[in-house]
N, C-alpha and C. Protein backbone atom coordinates (compact mmCIF):
# COMPACT_ATOMS: atom_id res chain seq x y z
N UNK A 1 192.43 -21.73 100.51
CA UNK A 1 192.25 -22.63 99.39
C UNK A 1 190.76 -22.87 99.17
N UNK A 2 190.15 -23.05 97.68
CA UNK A 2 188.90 -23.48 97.62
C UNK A 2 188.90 -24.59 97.86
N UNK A 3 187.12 -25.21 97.89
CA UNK A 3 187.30 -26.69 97.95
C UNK A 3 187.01 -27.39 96.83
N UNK A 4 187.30 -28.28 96.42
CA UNK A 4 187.63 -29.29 95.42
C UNK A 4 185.88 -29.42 95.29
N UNK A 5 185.19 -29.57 93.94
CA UNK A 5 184.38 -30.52 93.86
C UNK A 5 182.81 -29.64 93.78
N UNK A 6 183.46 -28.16 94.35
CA UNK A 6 182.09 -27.31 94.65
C UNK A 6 182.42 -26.26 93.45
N UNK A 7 181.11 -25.85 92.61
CA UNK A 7 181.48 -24.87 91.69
C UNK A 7 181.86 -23.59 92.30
N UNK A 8 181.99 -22.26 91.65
CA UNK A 8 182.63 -21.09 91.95
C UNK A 8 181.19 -20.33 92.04
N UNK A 9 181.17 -20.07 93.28
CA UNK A 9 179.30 -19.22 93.06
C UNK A 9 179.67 -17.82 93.58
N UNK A 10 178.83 -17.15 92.99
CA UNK A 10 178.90 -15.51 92.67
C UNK A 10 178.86 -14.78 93.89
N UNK A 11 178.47 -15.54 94.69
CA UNK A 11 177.60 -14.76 95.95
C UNK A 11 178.03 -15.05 97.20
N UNK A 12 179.00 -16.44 97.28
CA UNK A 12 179.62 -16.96 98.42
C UNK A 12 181.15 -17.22 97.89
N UNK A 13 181.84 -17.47 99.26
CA UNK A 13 182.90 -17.78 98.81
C UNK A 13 182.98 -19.13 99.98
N UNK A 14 183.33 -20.11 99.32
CA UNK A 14 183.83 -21.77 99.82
C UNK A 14 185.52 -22.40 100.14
N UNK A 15 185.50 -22.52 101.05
CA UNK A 15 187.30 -22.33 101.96
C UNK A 15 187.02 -23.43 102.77
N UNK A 16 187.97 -24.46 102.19
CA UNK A 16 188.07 -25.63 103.31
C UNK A 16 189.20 -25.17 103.92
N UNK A 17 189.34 -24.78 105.29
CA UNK A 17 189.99 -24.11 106.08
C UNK A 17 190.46 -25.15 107.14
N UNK A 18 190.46 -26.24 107.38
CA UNK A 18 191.30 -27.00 107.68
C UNK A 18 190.26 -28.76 107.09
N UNK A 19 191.28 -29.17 107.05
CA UNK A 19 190.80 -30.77 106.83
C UNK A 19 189.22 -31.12 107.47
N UNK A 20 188.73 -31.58 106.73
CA UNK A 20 186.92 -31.86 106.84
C UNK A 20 186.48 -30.65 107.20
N UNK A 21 186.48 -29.28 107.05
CA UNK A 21 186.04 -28.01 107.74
C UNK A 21 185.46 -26.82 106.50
N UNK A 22 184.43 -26.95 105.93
CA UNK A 22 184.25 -25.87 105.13
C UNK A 22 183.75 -24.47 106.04
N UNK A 23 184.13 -23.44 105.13
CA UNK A 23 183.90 -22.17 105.12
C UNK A 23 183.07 -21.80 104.11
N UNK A 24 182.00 -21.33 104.66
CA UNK A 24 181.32 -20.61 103.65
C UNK A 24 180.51 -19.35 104.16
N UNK A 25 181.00 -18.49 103.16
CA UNK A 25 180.65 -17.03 103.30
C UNK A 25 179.92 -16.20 102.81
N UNK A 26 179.16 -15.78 103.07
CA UNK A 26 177.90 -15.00 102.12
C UNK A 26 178.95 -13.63 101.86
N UNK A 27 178.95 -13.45 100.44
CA UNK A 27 180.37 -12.08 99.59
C UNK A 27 179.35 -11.34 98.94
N UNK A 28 178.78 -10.30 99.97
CA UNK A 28 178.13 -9.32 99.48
C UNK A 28 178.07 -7.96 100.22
N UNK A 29 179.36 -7.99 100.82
CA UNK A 29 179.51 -6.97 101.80
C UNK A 29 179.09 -5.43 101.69
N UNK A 30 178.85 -5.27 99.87
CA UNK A 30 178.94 -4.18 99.84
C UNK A 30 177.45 -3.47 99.89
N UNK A 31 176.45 -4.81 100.39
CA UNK A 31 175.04 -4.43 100.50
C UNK A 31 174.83 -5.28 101.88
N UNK A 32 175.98 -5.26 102.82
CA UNK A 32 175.64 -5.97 104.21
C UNK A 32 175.06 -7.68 103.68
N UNK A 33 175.53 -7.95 102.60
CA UNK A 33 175.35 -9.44 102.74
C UNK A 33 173.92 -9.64 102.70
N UNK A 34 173.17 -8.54 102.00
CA UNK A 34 171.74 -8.72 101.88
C UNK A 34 171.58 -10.44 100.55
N UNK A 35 170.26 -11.16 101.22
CA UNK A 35 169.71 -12.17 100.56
C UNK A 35 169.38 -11.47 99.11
N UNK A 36 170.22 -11.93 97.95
CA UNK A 36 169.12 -11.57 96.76
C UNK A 36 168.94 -13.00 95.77
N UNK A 37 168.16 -13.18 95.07
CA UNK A 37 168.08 -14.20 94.40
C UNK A 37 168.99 -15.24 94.14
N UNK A 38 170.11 -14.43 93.53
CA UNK A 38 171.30 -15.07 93.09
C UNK A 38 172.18 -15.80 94.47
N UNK A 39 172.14 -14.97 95.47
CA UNK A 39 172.57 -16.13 96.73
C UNK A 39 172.09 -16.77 97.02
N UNK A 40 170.41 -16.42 97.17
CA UNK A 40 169.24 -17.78 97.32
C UNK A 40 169.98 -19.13 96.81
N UNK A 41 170.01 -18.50 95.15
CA UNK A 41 170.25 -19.77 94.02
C UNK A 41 171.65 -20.78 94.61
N UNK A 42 172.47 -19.58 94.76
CA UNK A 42 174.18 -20.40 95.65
C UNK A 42 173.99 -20.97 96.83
N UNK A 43 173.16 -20.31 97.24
CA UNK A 43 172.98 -21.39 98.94
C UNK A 43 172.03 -22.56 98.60
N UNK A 44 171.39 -22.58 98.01
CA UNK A 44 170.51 -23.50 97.70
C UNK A 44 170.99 -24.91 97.01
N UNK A 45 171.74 -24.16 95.83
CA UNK A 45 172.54 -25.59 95.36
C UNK A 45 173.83 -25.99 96.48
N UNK A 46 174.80 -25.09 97.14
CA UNK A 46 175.44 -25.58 97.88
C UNK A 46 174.72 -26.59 99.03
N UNK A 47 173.78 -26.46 99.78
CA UNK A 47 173.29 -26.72 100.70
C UNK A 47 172.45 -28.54 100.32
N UNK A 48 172.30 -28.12 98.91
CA UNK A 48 171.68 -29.59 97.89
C UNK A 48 172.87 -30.38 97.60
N UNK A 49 174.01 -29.98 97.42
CA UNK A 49 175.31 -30.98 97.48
C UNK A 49 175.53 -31.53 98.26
N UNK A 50 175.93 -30.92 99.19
CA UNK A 50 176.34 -31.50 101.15
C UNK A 50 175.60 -31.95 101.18
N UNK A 51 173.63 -32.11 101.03
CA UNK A 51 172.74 -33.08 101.63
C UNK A 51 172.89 -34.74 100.75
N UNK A 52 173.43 -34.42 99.37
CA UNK A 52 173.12 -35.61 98.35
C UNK A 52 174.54 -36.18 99.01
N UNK A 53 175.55 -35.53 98.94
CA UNK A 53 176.90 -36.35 99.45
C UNK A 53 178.00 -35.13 100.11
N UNK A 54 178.21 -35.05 100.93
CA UNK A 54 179.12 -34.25 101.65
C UNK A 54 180.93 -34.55 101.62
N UNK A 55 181.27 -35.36 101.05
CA UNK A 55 182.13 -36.03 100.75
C UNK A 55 183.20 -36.05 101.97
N UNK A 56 183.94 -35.62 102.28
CA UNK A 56 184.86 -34.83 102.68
C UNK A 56 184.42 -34.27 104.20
N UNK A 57 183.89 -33.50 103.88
CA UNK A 57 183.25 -32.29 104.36
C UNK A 57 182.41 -32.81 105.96
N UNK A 58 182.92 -32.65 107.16
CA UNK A 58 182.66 -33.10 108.47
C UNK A 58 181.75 -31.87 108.85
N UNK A 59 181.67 -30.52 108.73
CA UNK A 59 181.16 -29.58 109.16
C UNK A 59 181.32 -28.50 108.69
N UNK A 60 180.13 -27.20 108.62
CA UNK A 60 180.33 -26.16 108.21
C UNK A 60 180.40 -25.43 109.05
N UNK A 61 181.29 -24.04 108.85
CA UNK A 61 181.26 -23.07 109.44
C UNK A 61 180.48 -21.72 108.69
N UNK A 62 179.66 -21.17 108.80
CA UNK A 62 178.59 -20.34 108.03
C UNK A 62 178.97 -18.94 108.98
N UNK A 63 179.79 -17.97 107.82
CA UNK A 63 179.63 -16.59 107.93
C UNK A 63 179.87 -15.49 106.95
N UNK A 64 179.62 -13.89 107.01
CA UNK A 64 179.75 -13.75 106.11
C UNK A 64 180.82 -12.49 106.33
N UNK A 65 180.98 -11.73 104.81
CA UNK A 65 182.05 -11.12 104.23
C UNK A 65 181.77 -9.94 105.39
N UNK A 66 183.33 -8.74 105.65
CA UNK A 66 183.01 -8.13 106.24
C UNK A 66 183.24 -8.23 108.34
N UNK A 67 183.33 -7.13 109.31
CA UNK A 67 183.17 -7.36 110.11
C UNK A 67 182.11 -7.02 110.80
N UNK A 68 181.23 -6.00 110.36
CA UNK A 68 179.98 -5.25 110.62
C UNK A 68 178.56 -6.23 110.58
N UNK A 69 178.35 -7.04 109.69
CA UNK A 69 176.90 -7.57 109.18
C UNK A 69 177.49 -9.10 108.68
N UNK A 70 176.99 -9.85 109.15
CA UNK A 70 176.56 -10.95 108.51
C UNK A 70 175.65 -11.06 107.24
N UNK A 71 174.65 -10.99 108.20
CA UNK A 71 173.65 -10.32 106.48
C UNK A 71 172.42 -10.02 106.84
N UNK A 72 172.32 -8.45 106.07
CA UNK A 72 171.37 -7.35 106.16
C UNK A 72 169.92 -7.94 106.04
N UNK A 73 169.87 -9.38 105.58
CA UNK A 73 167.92 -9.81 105.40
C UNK A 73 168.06 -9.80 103.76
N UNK A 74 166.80 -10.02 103.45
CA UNK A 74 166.26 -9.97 101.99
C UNK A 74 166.71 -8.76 101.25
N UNK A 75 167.10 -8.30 100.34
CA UNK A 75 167.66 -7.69 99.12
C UNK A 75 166.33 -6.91 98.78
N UNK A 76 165.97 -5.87 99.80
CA UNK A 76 164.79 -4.90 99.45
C UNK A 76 164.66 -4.45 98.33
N UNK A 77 166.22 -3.69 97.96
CA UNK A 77 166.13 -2.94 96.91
C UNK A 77 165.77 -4.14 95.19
N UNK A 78 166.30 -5.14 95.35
CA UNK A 78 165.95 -6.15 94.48
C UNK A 78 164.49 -6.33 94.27
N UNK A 79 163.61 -6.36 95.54
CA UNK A 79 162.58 -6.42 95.67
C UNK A 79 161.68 -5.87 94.72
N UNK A 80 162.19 -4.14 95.52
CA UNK A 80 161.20 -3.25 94.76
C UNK A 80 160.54 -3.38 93.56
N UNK A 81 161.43 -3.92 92.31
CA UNK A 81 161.29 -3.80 90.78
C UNK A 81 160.71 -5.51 90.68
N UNK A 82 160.17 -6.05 91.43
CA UNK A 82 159.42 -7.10 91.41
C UNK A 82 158.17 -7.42 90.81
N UNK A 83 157.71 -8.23 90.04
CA UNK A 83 156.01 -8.45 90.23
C UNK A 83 155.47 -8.98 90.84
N UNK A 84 154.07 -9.11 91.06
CA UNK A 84 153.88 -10.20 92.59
C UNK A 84 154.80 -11.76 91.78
N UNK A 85 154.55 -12.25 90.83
CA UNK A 85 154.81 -13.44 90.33
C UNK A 85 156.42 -13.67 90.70
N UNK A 86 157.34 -12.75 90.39
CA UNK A 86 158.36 -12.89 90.48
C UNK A 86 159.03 -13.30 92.18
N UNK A 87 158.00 -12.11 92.85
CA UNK A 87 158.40 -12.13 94.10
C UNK A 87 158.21 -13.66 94.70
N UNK A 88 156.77 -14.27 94.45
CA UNK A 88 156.51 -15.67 94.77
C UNK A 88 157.20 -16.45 94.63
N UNK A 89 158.40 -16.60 93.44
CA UNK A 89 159.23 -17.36 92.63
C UNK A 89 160.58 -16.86 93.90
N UNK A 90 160.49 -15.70 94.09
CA UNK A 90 162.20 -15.89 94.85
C UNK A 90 161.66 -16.37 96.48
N UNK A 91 160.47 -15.80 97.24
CA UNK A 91 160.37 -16.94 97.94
C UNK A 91 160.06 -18.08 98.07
N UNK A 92 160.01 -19.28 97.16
CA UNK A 92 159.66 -20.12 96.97
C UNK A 92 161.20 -20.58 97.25
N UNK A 93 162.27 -20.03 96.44
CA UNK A 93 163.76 -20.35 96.12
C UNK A 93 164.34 -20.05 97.72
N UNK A 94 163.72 -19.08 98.28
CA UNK A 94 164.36 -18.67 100.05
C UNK A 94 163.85 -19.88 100.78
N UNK A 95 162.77 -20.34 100.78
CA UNK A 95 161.98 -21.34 101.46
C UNK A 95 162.61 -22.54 101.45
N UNK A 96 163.41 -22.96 100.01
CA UNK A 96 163.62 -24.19 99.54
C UNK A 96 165.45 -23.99 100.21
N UNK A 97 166.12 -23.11 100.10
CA UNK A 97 167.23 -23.36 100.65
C UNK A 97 167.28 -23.04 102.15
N UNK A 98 166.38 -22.44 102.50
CA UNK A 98 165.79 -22.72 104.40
C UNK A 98 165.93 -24.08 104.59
N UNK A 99 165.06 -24.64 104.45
CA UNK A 99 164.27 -26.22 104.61
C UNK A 99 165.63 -27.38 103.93
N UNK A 100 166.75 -26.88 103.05
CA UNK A 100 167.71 -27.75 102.19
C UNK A 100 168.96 -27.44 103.59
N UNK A 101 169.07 -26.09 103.68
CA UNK A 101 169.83 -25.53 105.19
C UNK A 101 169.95 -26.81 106.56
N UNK A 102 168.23 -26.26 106.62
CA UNK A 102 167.88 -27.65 107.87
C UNK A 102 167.92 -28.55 108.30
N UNK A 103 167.60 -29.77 106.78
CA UNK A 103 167.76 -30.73 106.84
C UNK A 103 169.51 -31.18 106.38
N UNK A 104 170.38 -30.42 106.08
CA UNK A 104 171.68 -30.74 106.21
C UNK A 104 172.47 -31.61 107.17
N UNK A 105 172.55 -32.96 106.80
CA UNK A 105 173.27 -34.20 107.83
C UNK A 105 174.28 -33.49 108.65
N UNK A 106 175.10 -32.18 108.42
CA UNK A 106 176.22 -32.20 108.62
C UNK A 106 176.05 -31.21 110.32
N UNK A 107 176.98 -30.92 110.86
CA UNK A 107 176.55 -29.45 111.98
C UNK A 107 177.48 -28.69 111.46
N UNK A 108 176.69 -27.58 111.58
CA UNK A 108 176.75 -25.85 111.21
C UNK A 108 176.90 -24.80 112.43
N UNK A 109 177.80 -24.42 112.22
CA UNK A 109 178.52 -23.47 113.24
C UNK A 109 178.37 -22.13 112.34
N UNK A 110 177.31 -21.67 112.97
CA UNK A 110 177.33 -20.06 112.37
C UNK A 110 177.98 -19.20 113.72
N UNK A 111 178.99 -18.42 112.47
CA UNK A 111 180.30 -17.58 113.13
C UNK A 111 179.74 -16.36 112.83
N UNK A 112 178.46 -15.65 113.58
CA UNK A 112 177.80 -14.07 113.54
C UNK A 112 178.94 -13.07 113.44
N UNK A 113 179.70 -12.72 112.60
CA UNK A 113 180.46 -11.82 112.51
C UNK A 113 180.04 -10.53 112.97
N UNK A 114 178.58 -10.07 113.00
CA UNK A 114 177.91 -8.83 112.92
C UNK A 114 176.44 -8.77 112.85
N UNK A 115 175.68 -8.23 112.46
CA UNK A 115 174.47 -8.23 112.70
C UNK A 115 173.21 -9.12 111.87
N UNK A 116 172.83 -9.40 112.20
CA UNK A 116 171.73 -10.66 111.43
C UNK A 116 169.86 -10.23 111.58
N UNK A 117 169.83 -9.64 110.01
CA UNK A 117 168.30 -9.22 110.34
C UNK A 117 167.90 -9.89 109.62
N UNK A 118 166.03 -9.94 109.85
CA UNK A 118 165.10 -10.39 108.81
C UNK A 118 165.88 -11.85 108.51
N UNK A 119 166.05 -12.71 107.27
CA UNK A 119 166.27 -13.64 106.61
C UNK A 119 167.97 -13.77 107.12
N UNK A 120 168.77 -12.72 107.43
CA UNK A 120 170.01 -13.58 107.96
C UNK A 120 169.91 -13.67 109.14
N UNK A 121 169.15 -13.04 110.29
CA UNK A 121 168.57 -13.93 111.67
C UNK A 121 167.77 -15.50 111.22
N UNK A 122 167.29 -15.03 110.06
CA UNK A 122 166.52 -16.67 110.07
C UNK A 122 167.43 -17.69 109.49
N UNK A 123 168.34 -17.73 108.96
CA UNK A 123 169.71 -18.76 108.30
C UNK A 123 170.23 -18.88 109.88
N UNK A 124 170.49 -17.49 110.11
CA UNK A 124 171.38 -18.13 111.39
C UNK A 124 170.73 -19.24 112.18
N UNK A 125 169.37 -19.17 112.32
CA UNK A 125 168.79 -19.86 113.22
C UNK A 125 169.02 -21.46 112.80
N UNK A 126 168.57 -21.39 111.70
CA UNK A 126 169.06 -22.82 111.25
C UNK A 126 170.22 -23.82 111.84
N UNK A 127 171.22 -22.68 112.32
CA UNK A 127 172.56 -23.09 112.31
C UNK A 127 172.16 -24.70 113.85
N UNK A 128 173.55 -25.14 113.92
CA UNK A 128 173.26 -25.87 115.12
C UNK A 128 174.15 -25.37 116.49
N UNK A 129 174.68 -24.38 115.96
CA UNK A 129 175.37 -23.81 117.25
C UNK A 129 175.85 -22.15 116.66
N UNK A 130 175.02 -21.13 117.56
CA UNK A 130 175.43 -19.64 116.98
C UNK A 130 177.00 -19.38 117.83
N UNK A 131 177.69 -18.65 117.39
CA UNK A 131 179.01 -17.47 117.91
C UNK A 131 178.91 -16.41 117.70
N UNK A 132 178.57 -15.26 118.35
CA UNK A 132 178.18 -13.75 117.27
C UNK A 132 179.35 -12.94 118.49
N UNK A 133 179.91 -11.99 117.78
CA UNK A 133 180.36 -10.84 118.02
C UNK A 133 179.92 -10.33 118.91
N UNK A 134 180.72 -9.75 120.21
CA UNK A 134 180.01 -8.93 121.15
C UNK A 134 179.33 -7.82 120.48
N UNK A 135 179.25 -7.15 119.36
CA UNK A 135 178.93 -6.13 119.15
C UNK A 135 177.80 -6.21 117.87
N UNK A 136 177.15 -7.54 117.45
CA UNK A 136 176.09 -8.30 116.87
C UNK A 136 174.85 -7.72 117.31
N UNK A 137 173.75 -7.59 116.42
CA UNK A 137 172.63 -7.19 116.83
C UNK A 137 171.75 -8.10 115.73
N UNK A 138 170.29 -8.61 116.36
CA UNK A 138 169.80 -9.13 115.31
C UNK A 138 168.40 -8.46 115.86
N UNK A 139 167.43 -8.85 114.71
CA UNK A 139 166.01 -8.43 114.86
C UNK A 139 165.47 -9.10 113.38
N UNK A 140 164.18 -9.40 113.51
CA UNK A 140 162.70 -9.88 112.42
C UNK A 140 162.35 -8.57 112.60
N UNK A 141 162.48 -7.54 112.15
CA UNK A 141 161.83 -6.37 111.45
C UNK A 141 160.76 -6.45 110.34
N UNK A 142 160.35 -7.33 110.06
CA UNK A 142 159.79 -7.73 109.05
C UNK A 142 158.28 -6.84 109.17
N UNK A 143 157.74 -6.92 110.89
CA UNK A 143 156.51 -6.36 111.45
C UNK A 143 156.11 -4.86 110.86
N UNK A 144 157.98 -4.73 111.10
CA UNK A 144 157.39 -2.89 110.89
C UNK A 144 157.40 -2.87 109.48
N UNK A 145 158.06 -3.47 108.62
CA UNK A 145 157.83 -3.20 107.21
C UNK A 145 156.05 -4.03 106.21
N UNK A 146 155.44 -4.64 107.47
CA UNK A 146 154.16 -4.98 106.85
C UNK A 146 154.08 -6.40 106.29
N UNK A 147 155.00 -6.81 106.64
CA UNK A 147 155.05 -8.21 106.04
C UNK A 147 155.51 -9.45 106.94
N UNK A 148 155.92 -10.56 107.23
CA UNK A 148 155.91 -12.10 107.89
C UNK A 148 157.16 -12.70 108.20
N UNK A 149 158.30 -12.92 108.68
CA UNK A 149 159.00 -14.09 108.24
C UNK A 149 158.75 -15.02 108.02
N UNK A 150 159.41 -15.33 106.98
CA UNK A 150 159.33 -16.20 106.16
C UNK A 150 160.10 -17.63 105.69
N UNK A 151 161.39 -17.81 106.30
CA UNK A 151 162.40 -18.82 106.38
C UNK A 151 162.18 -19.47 107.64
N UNK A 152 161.34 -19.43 108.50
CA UNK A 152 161.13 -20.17 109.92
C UNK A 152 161.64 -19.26 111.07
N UNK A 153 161.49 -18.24 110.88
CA UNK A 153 161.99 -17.42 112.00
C UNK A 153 160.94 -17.51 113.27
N UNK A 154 160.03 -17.67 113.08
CA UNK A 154 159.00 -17.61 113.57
C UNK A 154 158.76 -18.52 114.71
N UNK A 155 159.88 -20.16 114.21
CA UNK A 155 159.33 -21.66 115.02
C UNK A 155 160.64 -21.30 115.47
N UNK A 156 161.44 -21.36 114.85
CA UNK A 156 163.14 -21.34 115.58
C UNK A 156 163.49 -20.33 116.70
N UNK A 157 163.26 -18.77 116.58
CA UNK A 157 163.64 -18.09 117.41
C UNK A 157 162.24 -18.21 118.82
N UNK A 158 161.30 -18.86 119.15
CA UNK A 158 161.48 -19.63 120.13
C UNK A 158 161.94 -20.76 121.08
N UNK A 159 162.75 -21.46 119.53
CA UNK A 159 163.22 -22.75 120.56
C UNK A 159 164.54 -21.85 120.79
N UNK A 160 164.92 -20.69 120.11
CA UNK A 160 166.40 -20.50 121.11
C UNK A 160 166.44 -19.45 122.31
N UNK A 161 165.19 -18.55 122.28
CA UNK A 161 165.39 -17.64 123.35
C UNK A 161 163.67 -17.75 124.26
N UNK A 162 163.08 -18.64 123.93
CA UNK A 162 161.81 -19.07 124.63
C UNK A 162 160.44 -17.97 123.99
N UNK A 163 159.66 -18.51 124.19
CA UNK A 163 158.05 -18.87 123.60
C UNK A 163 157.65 -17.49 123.92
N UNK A 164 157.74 -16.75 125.09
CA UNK A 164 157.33 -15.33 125.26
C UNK A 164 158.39 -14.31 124.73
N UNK A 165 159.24 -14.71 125.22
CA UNK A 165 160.59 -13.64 124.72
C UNK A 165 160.34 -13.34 122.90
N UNK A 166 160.40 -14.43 122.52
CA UNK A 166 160.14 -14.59 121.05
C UNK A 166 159.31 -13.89 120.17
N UNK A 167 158.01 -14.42 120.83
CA UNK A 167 156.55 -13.20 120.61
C UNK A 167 157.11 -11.60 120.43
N UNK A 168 157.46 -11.14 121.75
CA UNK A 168 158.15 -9.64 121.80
C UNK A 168 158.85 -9.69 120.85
N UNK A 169 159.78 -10.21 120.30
CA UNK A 169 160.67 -9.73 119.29
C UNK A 169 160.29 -9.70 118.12
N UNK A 170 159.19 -10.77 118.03
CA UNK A 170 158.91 -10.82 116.50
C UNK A 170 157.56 -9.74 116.32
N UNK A 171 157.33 -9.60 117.28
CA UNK A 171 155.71 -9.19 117.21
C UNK A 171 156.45 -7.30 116.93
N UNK A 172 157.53 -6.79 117.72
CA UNK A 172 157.76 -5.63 118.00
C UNK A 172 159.00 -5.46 116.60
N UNK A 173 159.52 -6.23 115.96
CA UNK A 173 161.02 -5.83 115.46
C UNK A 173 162.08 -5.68 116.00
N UNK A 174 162.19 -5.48 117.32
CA UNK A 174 162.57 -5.36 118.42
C UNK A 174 164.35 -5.33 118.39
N UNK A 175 165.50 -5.16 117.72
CA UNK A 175 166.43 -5.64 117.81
C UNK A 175 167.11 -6.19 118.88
N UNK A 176 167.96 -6.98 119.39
CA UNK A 176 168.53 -7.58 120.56
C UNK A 176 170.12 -7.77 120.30
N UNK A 177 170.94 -8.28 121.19
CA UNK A 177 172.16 -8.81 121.34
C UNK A 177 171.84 -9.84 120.99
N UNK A 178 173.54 -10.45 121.45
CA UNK A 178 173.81 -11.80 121.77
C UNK A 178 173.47 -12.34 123.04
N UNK A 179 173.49 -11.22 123.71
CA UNK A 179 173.32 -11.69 125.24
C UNK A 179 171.72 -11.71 125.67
């Protein structure tokens, strides 16, 4: 069942799956659940509802479409056909539903169905308690492609796997488990 009260967004799908319990799913399986604008825009206003009034709603469960990937990172191919101006404008919109993510009253149970790179390692991080798939892999690849994370990957994935470990991964791309 959907939930009452939340519009119909293009990019997720919203399932109150038992009493006070949303589901929400990043529905883009057919590009690994890659970040592109338009989910930015859906996570962003979803994430701005639950903070103004959650009604209902005791906790989220955050995962996405698919059993392979959670989600592939930023929407490269979206990228490409970018101008710098434009590009500034969609991270500005990634930044703002990071930081809308974070400060969310509610706890977030991200359910890692599959692998979490770049920008869906950094959502996950947000979460307040991860579950990933024995067979989950994540990595900030971001190094080898020349560029930063950018959603807080940077402060978060040391408070969850420690201050040196962290460095290596981010510094190398490094992919890892769960374990």
């Amino acid at each position: 069942m959907t939930t009452p009260g939340l519009p119909a967004y293009s990019t997720l799908v919203c399932t109150e799956v038992t009493k006070h319990v949303l589901q929400v799913c990043l529905n883009r399986p057919e590009v690994g659940n890659a970040l592109n604008t338009q989910m930015a825009l859906d996570l962003l206003d979803l994430w701005t509802r639950l903070n103004a009034g959650p009604g209902e709603v005791r906790c989220v469960v955050f995962t996405g479409a698919g059993s392979k990937i959670f989600c592939a990172g930023g929407d490269l191919k979206e990228r490409q056909g970018m101008t710098p101006q434009a590009w500034q404008h969609q991270h500005e919109i990634f930044e703002r539903l990071y930081w809308t993510l974070v400060d969310l009253p509610l706890p977030v149970i991200g359910a890692l169905n599959g692998h979490a790179y770049g920008g869906g390692l950094e959502m996950a991080l947000c979460c307040d308690f991860l579950y990933a798939s024995q067979d989950a892999r994540f990595a900030l690849p971001e190094p080898m492609l020349g560029i930063m994370p950018g959603m807080g990957g940077t402060q978060n994935l040391p408070r969850a796997v420690g201050e040196r470990r962290a460095k290596e991964l981010a510094l190398t791309g490094r992919p890892f488990s769960a374990a």
